[in-house]
Protein backbone atom coordinates (compact mmCIF):
# COMPACT_ATOMS: atom_id res chain seq x y z
CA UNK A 1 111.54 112.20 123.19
CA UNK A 2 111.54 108.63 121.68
CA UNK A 3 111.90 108.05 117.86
CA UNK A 4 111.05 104.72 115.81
CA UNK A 5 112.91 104.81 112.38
CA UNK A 6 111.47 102.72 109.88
CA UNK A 7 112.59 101.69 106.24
CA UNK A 8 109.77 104.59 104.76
CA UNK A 9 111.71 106.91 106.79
CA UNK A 10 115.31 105.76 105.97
CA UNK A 11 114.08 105.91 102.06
CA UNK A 12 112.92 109.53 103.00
CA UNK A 13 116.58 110.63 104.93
CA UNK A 14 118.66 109.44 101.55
CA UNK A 15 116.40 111.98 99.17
CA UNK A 16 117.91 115.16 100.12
CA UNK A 17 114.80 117.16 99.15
CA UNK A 18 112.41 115.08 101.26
CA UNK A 19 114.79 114.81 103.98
CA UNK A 20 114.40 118.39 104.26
CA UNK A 21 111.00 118.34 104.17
CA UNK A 22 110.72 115.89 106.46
CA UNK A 23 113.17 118.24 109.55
CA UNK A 24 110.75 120.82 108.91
CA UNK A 25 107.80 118.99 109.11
CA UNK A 26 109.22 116.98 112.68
CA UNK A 27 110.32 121.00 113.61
CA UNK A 28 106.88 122.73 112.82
CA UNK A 29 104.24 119.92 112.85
CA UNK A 30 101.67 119.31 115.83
CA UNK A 31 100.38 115.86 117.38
CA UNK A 32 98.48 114.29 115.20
CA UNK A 33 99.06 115.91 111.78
CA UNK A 34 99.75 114.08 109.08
CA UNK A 35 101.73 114.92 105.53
CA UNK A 36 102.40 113.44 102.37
CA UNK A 37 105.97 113.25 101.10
CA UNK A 38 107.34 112.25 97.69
CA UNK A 39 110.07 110.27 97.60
CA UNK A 40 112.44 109.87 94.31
CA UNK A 41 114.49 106.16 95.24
CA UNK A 42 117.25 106.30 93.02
CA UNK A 43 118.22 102.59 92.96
CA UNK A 44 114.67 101.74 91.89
CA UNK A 45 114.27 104.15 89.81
CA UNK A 46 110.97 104.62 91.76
CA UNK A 47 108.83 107.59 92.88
CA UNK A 48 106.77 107.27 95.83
CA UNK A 49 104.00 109.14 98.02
CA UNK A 50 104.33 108.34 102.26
CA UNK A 51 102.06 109.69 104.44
CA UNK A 52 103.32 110.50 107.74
CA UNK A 53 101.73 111.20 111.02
CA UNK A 54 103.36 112.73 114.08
CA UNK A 55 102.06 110.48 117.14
CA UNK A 56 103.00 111.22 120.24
CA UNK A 57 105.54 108.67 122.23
CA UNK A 58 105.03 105.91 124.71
CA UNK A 59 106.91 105.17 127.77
């Protein structure tokens, strides 16, 4: 399995509530769906929706 970590996804891992959100999601998800996630960035002061998609990996 092959995993691309971008900056959304590092802002998601820091929130603990969306990081949990986002495990389950990975855990129970299938190709191809896609959720929204709320993210609270603390430093900003900022809240944020992502939508994420499960793709599946190349190579």
């Amino acid at each position: 399995m092959k995993a691309t970590v971008r900056n959304t996804v590092k802002l998601i891992r820091s929130d603990p509530e969306s990081d949990k959100a986002l495990r389950e999601f990975i855990a129970t998800g299938k190709l191809n769906s896609t959720r929204t996630f709320k993210i609270r960035d603390a430093a900003n002061g900022v809240e944020r929706e992502v939508k994420l998609k499960l793709i599946p990996a190349q190579g």
